[in-house]
PDB file of N, CA and C in Angstrom:
ATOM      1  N   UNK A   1     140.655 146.141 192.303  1.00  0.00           N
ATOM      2  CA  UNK A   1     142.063 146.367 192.448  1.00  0.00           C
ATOM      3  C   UNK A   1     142.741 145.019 192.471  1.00  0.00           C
ATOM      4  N   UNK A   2     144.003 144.982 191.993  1.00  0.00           N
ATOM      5  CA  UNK A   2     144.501 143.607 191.900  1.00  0.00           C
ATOM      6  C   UNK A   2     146.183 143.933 192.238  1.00  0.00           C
ATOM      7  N   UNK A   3     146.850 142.990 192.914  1.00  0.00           N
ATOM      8  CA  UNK A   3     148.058 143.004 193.203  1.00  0.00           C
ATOM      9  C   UNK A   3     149.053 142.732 191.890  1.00  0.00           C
ATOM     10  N   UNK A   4     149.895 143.287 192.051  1.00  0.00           N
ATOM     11  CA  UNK A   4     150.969 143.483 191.231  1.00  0.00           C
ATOM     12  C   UNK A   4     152.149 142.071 191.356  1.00  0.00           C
ATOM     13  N   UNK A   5     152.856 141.704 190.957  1.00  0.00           N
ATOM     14  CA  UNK A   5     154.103 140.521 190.973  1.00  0.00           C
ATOM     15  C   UNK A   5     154.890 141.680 191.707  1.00  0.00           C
ATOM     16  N   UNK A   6     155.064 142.649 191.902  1.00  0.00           N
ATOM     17  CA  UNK A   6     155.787 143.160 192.614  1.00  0.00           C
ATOM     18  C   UNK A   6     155.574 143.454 193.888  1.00  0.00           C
ATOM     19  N   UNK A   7     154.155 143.585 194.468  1.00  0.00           N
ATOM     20  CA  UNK A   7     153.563 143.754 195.257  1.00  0.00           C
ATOM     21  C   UNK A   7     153.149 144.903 195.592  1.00  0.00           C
ATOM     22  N   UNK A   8     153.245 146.112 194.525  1.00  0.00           N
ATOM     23  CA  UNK A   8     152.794 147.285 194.171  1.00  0.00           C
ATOM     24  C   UNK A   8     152.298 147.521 192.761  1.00  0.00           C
ATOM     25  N   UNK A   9     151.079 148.239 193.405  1.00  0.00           N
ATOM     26  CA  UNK A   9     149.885 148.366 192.155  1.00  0.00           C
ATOM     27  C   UNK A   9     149.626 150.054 192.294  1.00  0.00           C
ATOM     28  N   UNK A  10     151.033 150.221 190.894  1.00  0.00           N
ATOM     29  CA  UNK A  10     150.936 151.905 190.727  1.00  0.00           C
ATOM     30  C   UNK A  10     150.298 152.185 189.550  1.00  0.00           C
ATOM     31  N   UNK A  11     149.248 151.647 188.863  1.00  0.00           N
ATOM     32  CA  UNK A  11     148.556 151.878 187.207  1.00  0.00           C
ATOM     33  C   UNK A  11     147.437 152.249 187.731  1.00  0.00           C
ATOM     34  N   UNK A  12     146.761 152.544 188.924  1.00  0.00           N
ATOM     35  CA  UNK A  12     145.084 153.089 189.124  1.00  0.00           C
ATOM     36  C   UNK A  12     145.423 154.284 190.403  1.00  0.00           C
ATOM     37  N   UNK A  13     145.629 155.729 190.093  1.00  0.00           N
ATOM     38  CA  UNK A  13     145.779 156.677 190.934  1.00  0.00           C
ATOM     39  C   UNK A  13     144.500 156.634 191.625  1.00  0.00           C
ATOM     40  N   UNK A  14     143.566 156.177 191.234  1.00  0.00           N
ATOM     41  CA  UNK A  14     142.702 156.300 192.038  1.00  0.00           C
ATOM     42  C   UNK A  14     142.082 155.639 193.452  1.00  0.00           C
ATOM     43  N   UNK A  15     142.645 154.661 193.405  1.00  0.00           N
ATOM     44  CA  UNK A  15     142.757 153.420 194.459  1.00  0.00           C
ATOM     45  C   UNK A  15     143.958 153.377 195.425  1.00  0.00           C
ATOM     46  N   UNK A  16     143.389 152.409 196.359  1.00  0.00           N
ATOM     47  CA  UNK A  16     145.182 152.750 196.699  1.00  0.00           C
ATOM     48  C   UNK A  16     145.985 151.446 196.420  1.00  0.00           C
ATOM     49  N   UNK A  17     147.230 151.980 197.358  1.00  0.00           N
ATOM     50  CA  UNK A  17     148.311 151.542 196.170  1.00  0.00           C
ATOM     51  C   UNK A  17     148.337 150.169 197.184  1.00  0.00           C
ATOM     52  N   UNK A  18     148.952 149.133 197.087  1.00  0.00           N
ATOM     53  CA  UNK A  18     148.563 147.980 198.396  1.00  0.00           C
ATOM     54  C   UNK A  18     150.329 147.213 198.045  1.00  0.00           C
ATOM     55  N   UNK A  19     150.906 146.843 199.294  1.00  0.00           N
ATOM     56  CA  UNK A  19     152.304 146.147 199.174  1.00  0.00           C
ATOM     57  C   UNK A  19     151.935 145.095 200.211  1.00  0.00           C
ATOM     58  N   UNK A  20     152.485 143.750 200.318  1.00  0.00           N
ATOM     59  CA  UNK A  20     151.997 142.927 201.744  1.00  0.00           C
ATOM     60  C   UNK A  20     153.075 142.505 201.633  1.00  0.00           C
ATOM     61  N   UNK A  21     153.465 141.751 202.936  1.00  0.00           N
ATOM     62  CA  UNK A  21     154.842 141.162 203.540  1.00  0.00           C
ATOM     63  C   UNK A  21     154.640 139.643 203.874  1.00  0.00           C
ATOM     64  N   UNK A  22     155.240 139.021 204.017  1.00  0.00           N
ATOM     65  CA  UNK A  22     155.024 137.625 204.762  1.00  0.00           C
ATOM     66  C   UNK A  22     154.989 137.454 206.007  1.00  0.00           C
ATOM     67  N   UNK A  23     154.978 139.220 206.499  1.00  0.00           N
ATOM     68  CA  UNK A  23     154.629 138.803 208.283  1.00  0.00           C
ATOM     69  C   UNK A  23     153.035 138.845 208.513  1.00  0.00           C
ATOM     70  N   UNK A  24     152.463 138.927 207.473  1.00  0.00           N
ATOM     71  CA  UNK A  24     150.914 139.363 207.803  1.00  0.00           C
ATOM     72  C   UNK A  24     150.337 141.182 207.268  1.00  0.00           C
ATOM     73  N   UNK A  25     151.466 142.354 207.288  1.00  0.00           N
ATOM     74  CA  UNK A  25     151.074 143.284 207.040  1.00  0.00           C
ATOM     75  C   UNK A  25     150.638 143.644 205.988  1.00  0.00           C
ATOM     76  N   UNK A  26     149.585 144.476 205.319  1.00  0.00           N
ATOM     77  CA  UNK A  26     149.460 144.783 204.399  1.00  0.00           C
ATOM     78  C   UNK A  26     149.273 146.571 204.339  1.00  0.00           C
ATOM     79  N   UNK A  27     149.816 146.823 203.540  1.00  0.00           N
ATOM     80  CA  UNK A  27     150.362 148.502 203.303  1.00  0.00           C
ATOM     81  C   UNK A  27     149.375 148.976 202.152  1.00  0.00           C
ATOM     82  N   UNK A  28     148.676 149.810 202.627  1.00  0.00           N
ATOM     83  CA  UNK A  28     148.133 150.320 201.295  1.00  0.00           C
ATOM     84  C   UNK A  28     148.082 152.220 201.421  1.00  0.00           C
ATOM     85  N   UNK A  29     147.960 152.887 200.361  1.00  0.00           N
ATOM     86  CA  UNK A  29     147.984 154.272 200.183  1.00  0.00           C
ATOM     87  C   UNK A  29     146.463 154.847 199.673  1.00  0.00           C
ATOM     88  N   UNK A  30     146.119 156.107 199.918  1.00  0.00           N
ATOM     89  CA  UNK A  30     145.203 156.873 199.050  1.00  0.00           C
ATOM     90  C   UNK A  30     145.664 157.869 198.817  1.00  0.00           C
ATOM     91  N   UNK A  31     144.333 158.612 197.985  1.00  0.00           N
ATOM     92  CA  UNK A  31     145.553 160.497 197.777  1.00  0.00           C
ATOM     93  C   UNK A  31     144.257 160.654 198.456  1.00  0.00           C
ATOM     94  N   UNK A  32     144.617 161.531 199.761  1.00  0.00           N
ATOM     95  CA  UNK A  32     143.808 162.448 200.631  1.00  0.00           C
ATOM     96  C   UNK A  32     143.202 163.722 200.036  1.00  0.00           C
ATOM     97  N   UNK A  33     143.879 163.940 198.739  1.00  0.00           N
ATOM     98  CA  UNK A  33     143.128 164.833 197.999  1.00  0.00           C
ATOM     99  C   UNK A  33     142.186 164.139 196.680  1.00  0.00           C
ATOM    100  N   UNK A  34     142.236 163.072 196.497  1.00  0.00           N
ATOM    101  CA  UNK A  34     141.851 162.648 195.367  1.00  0.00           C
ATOM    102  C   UNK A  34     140.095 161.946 195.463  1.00  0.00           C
ATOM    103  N   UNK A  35     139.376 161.769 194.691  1.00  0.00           N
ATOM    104  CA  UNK A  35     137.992 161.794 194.432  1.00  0.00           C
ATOM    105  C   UNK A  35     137.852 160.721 195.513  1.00  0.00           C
ATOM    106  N   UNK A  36     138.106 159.364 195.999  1.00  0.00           N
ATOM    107  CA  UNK A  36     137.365 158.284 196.803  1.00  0.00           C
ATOM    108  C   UNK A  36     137.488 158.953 198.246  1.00  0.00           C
ATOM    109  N   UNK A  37     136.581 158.439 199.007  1.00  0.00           N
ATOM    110  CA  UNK A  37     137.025 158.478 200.696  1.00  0.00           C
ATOM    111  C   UNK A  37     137.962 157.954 200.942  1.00  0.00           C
ATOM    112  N   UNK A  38     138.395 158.288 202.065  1.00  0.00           N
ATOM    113  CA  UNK A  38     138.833 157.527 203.333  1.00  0.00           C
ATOM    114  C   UNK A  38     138.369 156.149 203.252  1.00  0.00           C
ATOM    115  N   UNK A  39     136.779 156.115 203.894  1.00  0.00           N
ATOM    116  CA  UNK A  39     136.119 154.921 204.316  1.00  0.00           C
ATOM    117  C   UNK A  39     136.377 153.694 202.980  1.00  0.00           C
ATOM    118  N   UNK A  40     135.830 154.787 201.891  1.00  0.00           N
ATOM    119  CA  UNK A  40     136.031 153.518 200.757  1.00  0.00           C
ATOM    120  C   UNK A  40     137.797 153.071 200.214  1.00  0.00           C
ATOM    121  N   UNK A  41     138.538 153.905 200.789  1.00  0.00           N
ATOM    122  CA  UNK A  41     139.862 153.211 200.375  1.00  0.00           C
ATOM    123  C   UNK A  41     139.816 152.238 201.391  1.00  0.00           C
ATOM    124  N   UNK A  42     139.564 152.281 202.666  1.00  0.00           N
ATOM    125  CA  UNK A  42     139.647 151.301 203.701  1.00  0.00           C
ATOM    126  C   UNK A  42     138.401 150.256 203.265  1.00  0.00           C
ATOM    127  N   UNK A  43     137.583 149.884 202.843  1.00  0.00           N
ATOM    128  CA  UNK A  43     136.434 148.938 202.580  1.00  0.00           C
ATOM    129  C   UNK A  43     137.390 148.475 201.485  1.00  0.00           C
ATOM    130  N   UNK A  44     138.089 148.543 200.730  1.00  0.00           N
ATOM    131  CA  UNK A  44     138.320 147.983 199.351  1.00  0.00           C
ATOM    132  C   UNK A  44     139.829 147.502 199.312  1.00  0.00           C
ATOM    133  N   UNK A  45     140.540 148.510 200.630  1.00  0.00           N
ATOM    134  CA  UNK A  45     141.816 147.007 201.124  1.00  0.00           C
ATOM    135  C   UNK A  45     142.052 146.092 201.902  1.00  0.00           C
ATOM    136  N   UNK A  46     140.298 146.556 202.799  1.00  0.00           N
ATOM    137  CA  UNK A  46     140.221 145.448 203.571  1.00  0.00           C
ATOM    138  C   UNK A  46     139.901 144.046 203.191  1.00  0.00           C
ATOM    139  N   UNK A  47     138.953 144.405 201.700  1.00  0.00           N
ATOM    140  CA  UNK A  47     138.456 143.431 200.999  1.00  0.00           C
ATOM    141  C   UNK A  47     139.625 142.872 199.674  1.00  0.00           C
ATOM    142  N   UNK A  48     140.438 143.327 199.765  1.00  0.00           N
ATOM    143  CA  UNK A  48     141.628 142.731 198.913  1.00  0.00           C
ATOM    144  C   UNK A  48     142.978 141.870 200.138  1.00  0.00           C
ATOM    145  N   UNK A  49     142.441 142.133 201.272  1.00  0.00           N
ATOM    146  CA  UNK A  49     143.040 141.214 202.344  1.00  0.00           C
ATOM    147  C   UNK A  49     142.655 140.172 202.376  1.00  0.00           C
ATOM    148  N   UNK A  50     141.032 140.607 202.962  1.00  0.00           N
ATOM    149  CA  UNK A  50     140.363 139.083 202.927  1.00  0.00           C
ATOM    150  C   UNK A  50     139.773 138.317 202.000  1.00  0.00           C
ATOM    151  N   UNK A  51     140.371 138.942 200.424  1.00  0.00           N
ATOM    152  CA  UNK A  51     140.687 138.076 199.167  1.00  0.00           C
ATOM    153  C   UNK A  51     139.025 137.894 198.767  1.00  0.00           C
ATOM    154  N   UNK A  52     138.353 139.185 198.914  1.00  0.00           N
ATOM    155  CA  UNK A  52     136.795 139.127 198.698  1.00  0.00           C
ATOM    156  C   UNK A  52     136.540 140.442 197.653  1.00  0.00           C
ATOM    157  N   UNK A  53     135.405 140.613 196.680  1.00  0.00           N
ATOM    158  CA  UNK A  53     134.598 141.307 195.795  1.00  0.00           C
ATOM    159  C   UNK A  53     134.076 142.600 196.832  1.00  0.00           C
ATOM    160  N   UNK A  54     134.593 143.792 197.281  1.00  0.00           N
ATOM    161  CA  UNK A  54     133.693 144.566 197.899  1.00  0.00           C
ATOM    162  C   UNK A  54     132.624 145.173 197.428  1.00  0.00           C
ATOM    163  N   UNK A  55     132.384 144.735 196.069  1.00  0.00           N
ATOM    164  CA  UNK A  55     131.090 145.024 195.793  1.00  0.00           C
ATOM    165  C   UNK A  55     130.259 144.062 195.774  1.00  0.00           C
ATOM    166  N   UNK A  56     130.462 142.905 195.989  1.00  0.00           N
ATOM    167  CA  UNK A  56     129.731 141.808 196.041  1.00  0.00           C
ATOM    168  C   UNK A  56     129.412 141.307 198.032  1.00  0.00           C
ATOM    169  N   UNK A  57     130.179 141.930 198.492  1.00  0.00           N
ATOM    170  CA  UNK A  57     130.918 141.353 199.605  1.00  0.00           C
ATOM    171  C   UNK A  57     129.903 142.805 200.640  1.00  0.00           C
ATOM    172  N   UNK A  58     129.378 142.624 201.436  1.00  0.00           N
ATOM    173  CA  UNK A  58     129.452 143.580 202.572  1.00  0.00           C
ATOM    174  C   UNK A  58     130.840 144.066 203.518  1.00  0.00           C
ATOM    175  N   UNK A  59     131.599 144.805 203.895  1.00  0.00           N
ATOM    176  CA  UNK A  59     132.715 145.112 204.496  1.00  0.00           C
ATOM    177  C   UNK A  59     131.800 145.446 205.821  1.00  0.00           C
ATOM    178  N   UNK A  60     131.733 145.473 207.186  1.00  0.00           N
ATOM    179  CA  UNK A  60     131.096 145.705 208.171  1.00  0.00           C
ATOM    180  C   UNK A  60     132.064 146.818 209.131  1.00  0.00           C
ATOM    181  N   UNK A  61     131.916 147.854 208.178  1.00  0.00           N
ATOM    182  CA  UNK A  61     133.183 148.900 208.431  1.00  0.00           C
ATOM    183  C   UNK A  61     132.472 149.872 209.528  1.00  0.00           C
ATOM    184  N   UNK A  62     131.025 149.884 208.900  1.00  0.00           N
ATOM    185  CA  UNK A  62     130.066 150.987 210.321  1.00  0.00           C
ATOM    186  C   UNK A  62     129.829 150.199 211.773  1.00  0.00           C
ATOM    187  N   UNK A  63     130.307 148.943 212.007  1.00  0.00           N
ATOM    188  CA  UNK A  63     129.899 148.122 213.391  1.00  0.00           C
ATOM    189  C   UNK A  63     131.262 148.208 214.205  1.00  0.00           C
ATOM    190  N   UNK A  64     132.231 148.838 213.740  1.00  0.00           N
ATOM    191  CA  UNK A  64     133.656 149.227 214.298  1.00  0.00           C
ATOM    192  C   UNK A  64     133.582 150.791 214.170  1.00  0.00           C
ATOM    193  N   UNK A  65     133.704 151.331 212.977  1.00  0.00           N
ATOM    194  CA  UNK A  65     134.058 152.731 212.751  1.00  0.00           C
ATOM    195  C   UNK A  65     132.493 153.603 212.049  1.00  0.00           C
ATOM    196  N   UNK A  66     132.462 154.787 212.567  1.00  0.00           N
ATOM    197  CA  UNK A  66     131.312 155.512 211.894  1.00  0.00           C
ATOM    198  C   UNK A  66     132.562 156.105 210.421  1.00  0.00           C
ATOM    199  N   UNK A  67     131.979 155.850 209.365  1.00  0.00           N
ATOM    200  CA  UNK A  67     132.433 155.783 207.880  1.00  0.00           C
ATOM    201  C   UNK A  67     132.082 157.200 207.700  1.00  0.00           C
ATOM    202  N   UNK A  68     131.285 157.768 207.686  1.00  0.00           N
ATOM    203  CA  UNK A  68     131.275 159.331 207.702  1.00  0.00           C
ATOM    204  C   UNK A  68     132.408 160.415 208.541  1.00  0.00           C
ATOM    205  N   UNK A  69     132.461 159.508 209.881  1.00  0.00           N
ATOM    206  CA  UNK A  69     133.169 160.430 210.702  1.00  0.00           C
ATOM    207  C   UNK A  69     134.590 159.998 210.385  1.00  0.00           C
ATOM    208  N   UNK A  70     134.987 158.949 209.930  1.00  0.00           N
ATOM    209  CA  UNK A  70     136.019 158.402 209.404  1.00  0.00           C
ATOM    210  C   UNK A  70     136.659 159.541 208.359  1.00  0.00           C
ATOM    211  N   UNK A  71     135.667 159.632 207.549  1.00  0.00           N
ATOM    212  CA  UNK A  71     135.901 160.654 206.195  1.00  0.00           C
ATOM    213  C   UNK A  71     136.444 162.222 206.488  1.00  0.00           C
ATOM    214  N   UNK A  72     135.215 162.591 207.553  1.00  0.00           N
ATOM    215  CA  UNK A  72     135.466 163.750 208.081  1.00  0.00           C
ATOM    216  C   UNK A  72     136.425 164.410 208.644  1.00  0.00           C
ATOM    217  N   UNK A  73     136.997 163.362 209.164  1.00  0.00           N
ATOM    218  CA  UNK A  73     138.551 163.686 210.025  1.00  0.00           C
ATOM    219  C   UNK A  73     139.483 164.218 209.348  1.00  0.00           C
ATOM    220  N   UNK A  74     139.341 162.877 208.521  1.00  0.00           N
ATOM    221  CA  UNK A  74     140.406 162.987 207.337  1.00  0.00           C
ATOM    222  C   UNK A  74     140.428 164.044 205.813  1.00  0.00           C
ATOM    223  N   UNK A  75     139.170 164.452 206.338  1.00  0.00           N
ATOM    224  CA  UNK A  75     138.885 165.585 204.659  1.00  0.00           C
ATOM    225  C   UNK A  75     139.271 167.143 204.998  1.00  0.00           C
ATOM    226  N   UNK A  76     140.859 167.271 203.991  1.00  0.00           N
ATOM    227  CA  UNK A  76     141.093 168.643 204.780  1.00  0.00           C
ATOM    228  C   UNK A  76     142.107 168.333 205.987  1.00  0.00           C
ATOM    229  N   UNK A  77     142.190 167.825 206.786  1.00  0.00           N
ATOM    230  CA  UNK A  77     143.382 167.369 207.554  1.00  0.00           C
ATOM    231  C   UNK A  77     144.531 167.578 207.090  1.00  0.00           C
ATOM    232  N   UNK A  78     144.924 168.370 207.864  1.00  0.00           N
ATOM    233  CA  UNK A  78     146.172 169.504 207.724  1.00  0.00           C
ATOM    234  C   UNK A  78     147.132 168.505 208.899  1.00  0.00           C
ATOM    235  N   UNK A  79     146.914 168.612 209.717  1.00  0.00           N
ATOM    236  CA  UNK A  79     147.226 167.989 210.796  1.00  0.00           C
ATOM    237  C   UNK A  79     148.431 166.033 210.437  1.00  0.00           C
ATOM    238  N   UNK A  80     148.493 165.819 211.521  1.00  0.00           N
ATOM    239  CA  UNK A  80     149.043 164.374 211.661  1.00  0.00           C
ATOM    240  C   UNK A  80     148.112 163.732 212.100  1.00  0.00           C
ATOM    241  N   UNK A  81     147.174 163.410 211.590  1.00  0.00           N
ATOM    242  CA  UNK A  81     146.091 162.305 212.772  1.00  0.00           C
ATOM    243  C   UNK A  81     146.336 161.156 212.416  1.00  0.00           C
ATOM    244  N   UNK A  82     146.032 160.471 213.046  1.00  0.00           N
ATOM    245  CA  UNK A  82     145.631 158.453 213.366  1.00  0.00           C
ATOM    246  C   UNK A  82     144.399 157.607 213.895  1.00  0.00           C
ATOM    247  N   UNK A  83     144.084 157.059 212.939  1.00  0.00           N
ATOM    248  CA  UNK A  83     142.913 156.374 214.251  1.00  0.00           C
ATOM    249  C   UNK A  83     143.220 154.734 213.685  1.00  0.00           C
ATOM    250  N   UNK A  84     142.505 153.874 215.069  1.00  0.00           N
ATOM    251  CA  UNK A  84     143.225 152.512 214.679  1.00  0.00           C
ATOM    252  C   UNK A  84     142.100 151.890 214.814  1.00  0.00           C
ATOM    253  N   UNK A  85     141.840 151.179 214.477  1.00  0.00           N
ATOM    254  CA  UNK A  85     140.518 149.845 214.890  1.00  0.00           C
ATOM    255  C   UNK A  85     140.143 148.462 214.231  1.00  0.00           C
ATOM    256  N   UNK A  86     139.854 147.663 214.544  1.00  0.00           N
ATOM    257  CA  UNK A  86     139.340 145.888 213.923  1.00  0.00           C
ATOM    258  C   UNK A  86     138.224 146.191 213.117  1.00  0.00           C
ATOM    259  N   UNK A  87     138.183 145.336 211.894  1.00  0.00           N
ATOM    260  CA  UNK A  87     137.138 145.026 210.987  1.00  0.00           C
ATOM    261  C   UNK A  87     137.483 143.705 210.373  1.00  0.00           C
ATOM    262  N   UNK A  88     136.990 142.916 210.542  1.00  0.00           N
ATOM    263  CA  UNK A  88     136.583 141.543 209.883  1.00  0.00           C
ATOM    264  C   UNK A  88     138.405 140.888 210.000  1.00  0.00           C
ATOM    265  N   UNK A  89     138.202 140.975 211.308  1.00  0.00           N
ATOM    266  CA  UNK A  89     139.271 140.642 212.137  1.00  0.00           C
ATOM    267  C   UNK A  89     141.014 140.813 211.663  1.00  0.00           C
ATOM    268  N   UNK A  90     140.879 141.966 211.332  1.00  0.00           N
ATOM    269  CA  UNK A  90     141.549 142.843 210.913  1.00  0.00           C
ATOM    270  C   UNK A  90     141.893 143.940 211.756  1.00  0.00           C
ATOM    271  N   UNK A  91     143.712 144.335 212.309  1.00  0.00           N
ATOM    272  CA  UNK A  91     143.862 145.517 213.072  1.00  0.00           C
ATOM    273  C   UNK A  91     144.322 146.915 211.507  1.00  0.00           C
ATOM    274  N   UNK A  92     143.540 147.608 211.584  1.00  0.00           N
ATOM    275  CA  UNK A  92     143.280 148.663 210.341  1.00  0.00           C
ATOM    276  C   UNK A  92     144.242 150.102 211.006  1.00  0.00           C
ATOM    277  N   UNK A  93     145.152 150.741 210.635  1.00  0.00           N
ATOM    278  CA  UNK A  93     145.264 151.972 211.281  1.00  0.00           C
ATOM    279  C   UNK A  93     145.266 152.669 209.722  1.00  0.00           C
ATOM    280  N   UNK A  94     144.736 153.836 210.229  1.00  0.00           N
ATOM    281  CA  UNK A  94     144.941 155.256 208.922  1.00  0.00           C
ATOM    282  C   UNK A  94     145.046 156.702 209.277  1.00  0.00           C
ATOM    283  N   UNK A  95     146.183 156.689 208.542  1.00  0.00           N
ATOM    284  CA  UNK A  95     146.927 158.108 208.446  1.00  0.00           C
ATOM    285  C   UNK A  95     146.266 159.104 207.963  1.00  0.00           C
ATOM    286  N   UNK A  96     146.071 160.297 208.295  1.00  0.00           N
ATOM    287  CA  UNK A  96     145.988 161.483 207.226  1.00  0.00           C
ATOM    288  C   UNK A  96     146.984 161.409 206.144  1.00  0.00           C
ATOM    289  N   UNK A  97     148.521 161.536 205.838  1.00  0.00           N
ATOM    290  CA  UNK A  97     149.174 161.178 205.200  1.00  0.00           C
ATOM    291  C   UNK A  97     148.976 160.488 204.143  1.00  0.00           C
ATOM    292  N   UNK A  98     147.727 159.437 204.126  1.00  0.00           N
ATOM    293  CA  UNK A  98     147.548 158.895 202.730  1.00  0.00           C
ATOM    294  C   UNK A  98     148.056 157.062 202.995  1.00  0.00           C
ATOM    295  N   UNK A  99     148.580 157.027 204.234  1.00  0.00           N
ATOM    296  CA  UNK A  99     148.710 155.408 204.206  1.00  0.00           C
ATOM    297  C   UNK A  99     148.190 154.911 205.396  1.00  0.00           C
ATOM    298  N   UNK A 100     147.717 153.766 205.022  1.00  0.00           N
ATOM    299  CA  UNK A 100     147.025 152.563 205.212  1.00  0.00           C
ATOM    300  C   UNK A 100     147.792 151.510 205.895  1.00  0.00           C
ATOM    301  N   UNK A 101     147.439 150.544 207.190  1.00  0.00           N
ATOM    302  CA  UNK A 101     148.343 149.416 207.279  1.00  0.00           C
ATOM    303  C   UNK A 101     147.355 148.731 207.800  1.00  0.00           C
ATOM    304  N   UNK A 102     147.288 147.211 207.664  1.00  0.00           N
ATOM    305  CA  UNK A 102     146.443 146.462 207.543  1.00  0.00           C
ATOM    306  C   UNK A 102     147.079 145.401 208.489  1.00  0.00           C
ATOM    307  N   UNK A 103     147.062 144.830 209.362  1.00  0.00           N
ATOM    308  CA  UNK A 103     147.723 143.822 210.380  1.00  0.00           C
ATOM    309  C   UNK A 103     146.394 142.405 210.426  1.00  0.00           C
ATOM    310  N   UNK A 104     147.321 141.471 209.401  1.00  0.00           N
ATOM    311  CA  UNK A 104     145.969 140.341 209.369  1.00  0.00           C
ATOM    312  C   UNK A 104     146.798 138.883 210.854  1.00  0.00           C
ATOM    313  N   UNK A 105     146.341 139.232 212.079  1.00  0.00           N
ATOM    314  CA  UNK A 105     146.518 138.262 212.772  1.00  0.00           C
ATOM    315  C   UNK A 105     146.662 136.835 212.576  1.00  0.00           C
ATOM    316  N   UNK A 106     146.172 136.475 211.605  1.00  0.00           N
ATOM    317  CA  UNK A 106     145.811 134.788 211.592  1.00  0.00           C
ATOM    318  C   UNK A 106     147.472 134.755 210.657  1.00  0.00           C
ATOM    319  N   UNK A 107     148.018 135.529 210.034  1.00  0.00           N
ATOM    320  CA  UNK A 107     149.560 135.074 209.017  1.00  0.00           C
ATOM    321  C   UNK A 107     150.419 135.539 210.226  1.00  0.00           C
ATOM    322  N   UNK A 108     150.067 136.293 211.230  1.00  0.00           N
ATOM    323  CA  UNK A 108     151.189 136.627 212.330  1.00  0.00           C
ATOM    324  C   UNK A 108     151.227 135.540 213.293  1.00  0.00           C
ATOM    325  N   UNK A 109     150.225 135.056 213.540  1.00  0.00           N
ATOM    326  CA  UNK A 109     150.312 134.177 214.415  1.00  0.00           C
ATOM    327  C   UNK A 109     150.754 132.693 214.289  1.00  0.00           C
ATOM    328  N   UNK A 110     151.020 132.992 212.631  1.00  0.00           N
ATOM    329  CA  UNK A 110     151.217 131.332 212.303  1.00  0.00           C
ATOM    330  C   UNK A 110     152.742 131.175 212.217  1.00  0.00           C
ATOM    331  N   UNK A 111     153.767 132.469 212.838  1.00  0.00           N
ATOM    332  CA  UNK A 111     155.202 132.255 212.529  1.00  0.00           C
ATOM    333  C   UNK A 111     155.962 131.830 213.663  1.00  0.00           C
TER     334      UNK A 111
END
């Protein structure tokens, strides 16, 4: 996945969609109905944060979150849920809804 000059990357429905700010946030989307997980939309914007290959790259997404149960929540979720947690020092929250927010501490802390 690659960022856009606009800071939205709407040409791959399949991925999600990713916007970042200059306060540190980074916004990204999935379709909760569409073929990837949960877990793997979150492994692959975490790894477009920390400006790394997630296929080359390990994401250490199961030493914070169980990636199955991650999925599970969210598959079929009718509901409003949330769950929030750190990965590769990263604050991660995800919606059922389909969005993503990514809070990278080290650009917040530098303002």
């Amino acid at each position: 996945m690659s960022k856009s000059g606009t800071g939205n990357d709407t040409t791959d429905s399949s991925g999600p969609t990713e916007e970042t700010d200059r306060s540190g946030v980074y916004r990204a989307s999935y379709d909760p109905d569409g073929p990837a997980t949960v877990s793997d939309a979150v492994i692959e914007a975490v790894a477009d944060v920390a400006g790394v290959d997630p296929t080359s790259t390990v994401i250490p997404l199961s030493e914070t979150v169980d990636p199955d149960a991650l999925d599970a929540l969210f598959t079929g979720c009718e509901g409003d849920a949330q769950v929030a947690f750190r990965v590769c020092g990263l604050h991660v929250l995800v919606r059922s809804d389909g969005r993503l927010r990514i809070v990278d501490d080290a650009v917040c802390d530098d303002e």
